[in-house]
C-alpha atoms as a PDB file:
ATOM      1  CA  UNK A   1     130.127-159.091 -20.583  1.00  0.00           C
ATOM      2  CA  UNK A   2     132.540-157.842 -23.785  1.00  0.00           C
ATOM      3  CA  UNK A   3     135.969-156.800 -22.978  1.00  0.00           C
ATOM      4  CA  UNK A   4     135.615-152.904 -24.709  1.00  0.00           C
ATOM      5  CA  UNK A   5     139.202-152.509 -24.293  1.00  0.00           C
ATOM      6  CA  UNK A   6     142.015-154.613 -23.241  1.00  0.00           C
ATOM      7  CA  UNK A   7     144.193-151.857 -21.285  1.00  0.00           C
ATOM      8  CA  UNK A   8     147.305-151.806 -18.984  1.00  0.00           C
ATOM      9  CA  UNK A   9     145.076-151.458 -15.714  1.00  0.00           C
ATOM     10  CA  UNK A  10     143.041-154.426 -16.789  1.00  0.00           C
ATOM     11  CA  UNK A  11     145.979-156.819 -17.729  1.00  0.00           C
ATOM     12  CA  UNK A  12     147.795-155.364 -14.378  1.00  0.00           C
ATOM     13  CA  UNK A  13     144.587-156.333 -12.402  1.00  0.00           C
ATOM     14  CA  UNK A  14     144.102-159.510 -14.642  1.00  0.00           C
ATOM     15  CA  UNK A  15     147.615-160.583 -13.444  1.00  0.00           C
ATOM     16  CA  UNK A  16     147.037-160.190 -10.367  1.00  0.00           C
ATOM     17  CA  UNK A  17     143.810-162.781 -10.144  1.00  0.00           C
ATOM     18  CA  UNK A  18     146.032-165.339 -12.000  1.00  0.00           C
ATOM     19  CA  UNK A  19     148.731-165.241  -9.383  1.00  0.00           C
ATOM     20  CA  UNK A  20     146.073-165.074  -6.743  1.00  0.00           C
ATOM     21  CA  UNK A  21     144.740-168.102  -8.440  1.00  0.00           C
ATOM     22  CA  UNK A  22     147.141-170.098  -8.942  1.00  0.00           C
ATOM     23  CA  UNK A  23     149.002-169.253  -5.250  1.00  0.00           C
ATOM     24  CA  UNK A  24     145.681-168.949  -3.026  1.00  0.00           C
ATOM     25  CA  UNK A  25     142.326-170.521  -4.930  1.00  0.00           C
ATOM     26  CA  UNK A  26     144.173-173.757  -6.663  1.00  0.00           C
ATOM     27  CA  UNK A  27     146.000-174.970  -3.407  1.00  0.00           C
ATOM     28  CA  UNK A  28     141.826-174.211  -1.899  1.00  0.00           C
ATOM     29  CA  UNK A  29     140.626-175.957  -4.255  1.00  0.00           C
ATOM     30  CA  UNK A  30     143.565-179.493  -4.538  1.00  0.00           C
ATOM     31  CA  UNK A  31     143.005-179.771  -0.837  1.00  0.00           C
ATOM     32  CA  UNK A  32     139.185-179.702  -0.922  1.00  0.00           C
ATOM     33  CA  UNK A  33     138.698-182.113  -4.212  1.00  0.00           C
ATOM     34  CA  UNK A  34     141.416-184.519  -2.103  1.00  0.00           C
ATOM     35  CA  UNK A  35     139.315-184.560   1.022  1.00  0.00           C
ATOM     36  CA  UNK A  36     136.208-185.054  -1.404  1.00  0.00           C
ATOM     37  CA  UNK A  37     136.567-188.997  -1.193  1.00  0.00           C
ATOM     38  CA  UNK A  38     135.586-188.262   2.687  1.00  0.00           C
ATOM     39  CA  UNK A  39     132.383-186.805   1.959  1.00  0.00           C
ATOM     40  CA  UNK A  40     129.596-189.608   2.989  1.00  0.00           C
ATOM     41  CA  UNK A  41     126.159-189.596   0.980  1.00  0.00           C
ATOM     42  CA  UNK A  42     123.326-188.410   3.661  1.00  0.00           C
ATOM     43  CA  UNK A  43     121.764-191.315   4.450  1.00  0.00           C
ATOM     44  CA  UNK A  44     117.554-192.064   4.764  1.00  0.00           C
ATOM     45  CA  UNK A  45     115.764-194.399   6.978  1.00  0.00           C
ATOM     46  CA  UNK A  46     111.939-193.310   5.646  1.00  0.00           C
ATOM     47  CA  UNK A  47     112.379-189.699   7.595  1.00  0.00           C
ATOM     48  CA  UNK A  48     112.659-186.598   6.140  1.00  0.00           C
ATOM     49  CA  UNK A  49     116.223-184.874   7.782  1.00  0.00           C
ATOM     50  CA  UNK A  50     115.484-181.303   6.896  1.00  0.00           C
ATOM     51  CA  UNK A  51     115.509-178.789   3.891  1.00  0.00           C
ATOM     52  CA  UNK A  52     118.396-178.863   1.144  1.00  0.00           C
ATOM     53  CA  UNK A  53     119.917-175.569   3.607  1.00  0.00           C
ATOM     54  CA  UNK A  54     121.141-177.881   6.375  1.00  0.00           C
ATOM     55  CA  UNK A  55     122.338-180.421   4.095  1.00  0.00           C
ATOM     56  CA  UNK A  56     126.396-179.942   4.164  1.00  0.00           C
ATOM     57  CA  UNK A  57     127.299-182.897   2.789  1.00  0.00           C
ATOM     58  CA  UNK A  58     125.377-182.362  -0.703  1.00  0.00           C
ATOM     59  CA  UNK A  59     127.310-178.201  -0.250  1.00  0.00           C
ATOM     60  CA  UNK A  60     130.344-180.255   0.381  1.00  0.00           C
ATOM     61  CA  UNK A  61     129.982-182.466  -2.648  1.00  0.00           C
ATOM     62  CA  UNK A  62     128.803-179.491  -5.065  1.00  0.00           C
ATOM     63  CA  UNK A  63     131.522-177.759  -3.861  1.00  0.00           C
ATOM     64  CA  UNK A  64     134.523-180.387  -4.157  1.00  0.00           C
ATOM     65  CA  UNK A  65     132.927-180.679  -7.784  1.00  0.00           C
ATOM     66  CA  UNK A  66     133.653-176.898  -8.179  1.00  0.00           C
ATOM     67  CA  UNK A  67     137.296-177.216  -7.052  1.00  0.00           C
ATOM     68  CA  UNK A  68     137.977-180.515  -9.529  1.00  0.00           C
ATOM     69  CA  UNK A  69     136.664-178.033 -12.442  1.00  0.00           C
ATOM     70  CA  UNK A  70     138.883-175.106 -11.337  1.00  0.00           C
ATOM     71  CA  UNK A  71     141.267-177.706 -11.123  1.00  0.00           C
ATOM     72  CA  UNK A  72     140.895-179.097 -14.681  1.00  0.00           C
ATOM     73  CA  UNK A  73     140.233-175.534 -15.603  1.00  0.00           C
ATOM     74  CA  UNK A  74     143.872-174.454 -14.877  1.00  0.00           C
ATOM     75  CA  UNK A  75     145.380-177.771 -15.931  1.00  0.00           C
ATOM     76  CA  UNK A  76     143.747-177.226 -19.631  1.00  0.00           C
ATOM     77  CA  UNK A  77     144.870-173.441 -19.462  1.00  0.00           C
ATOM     78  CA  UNK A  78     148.635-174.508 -18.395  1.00  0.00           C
ATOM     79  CA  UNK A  79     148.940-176.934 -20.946  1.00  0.00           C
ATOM     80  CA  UNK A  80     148.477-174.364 -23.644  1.00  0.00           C
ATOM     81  CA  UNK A  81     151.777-172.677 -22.280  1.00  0.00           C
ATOM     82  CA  UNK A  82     155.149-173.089 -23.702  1.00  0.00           C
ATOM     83  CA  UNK A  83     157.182-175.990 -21.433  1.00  0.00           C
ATOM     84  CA  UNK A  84     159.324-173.561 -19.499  1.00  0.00           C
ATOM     85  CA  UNK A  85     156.351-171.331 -19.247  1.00  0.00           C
ATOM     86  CA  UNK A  86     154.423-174.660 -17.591  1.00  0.00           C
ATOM     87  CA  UNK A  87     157.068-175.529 -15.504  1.00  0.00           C
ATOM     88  CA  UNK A  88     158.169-172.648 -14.463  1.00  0.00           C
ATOM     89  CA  UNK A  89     154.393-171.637 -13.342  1.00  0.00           C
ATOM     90  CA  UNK A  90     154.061-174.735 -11.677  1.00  0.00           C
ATOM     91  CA  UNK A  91     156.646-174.682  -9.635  1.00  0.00           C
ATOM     92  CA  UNK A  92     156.927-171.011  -8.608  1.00  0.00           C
ATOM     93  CA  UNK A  93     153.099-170.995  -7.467  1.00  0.00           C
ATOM     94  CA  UNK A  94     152.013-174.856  -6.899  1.00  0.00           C
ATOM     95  CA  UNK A  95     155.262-175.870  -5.405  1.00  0.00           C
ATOM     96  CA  UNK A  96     156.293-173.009  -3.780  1.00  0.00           C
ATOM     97  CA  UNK A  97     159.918-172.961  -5.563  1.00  0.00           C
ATOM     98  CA  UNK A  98     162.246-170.445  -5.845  1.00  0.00           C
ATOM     99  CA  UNK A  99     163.505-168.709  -8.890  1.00  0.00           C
ATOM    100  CA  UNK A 100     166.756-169.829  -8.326  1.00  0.00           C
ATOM    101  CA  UNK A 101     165.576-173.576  -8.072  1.00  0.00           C
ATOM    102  CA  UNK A 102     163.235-172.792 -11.138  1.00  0.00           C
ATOM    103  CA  UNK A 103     166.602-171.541 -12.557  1.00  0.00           C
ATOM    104  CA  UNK A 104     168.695-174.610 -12.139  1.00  0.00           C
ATOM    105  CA  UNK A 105     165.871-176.893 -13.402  1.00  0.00           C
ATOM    106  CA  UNK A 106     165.171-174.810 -16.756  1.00  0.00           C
ATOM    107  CA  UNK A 107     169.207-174.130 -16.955  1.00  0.00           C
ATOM    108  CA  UNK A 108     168.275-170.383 -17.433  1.00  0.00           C
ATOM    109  CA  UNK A 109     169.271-167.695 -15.163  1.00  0.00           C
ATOM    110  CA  UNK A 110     167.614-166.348 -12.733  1.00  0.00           C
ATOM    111  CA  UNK A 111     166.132-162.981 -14.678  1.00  0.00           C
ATOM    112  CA  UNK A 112     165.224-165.379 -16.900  1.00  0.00           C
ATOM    113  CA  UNK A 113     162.826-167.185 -14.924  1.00  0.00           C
ATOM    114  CA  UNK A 114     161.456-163.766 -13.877  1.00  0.00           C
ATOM    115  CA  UNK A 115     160.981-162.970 -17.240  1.00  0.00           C
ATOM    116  CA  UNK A 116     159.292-166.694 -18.004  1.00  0.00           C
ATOM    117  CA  UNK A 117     157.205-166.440 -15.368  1.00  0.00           C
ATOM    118  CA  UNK A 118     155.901-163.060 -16.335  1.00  0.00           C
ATOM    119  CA  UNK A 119     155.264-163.930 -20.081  1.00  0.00           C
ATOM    120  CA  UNK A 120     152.918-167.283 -18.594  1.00  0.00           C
ATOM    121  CA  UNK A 121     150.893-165.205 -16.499  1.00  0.00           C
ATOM    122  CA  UNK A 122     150.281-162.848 -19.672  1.00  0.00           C
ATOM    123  CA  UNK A 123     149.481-165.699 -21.791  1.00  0.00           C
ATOM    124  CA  UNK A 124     147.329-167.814 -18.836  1.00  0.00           C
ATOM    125  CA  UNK A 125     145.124-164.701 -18.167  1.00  0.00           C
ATOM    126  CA  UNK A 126     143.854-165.190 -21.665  1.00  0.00           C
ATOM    127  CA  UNK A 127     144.134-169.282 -21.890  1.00  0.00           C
ATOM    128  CA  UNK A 128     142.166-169.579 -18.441  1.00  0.00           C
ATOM    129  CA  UNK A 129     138.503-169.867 -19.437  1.00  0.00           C
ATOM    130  CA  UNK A 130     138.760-168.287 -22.881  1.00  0.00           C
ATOM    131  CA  UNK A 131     139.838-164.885 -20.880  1.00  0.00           C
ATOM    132  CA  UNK A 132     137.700-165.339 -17.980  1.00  0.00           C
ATOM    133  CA  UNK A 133     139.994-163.307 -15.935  1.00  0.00           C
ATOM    134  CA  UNK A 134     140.180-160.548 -18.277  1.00  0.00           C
ATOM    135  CA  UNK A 135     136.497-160.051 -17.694  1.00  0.00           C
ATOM    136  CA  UNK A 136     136.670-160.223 -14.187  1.00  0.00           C
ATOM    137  CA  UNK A 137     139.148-157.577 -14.218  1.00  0.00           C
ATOM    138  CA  UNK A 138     137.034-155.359 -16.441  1.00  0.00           C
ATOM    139  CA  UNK A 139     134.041-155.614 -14.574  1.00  0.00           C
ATOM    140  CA  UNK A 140     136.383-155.346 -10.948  1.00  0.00           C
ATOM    141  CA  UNK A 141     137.378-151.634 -12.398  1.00  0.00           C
ATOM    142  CA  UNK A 142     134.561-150.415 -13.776  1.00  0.00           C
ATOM    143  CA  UNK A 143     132.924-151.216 -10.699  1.00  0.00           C
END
């Protein structure tokens, strides 16, 4: 699906996905692809177990692969930020920190941060997957 035209509405709802991303869906996904290591392989003794549908260990290991992608996904996306964009980013959504921590760590006031934080989630929308969340906007409105 083409983006036809990039407007307000679709950056708006863009924006939101990124911060739901990056709040919600990455946290999902760093706590899944840390428990992955606890996944065991099914194991065979000569029987068959059942179909591929009641196998949730091979779901669990397809989908802790899923979360390290999303992960590396969003790593690769914030490291085409700015550093103050990055850090700023990473620390309001992965670390939960306030702008006023954010603040005293960039030496920037607090509007500032405000301001940083809303130029990275302009410029993430379009670094994560090559726009990926621009399309998903798109397609959410015209829906």
């Amino acid at each position: 699906m083409m983006i036809e035209e990039i407007n307000e509405d679709v950056t708006q709802r863009a924006t939101k996905l990124a911060k739901h991303l990056l709040s919600k869906d990455l946290q999902r996904a760093i706590r899944i692809s840390k428990t992955a290591g606890n996944v065991s392989s099914p194991s065979f003794d000569g029987m068959l177990k059942g179909s591929h549908a009641g196998n949730s260990s091979e779901d669990m290991m397809i989908m802790a692969s899923e979360c390290k992608q999303q992960i590396r996904d969003v790593k690769q996306a914030l490291n085409q930020l700015d550093n103050d964009q990055f850090v700023a980013l990473q620390e309001h959504y992965l670390r939960n920190k306030s702008a006023v921590a954010i603040a005293q760590k960039l030496c920037v006031s607090r509007r500032t941060v405000y301001n940083i934080i809303n130029k990275a989630l302009d410029e993430f929308i379009y670094c994560y997957r090559s726009g990926e969340l621009l399309v998903e906007a798109q397609r959410q409105l015209t829906a």
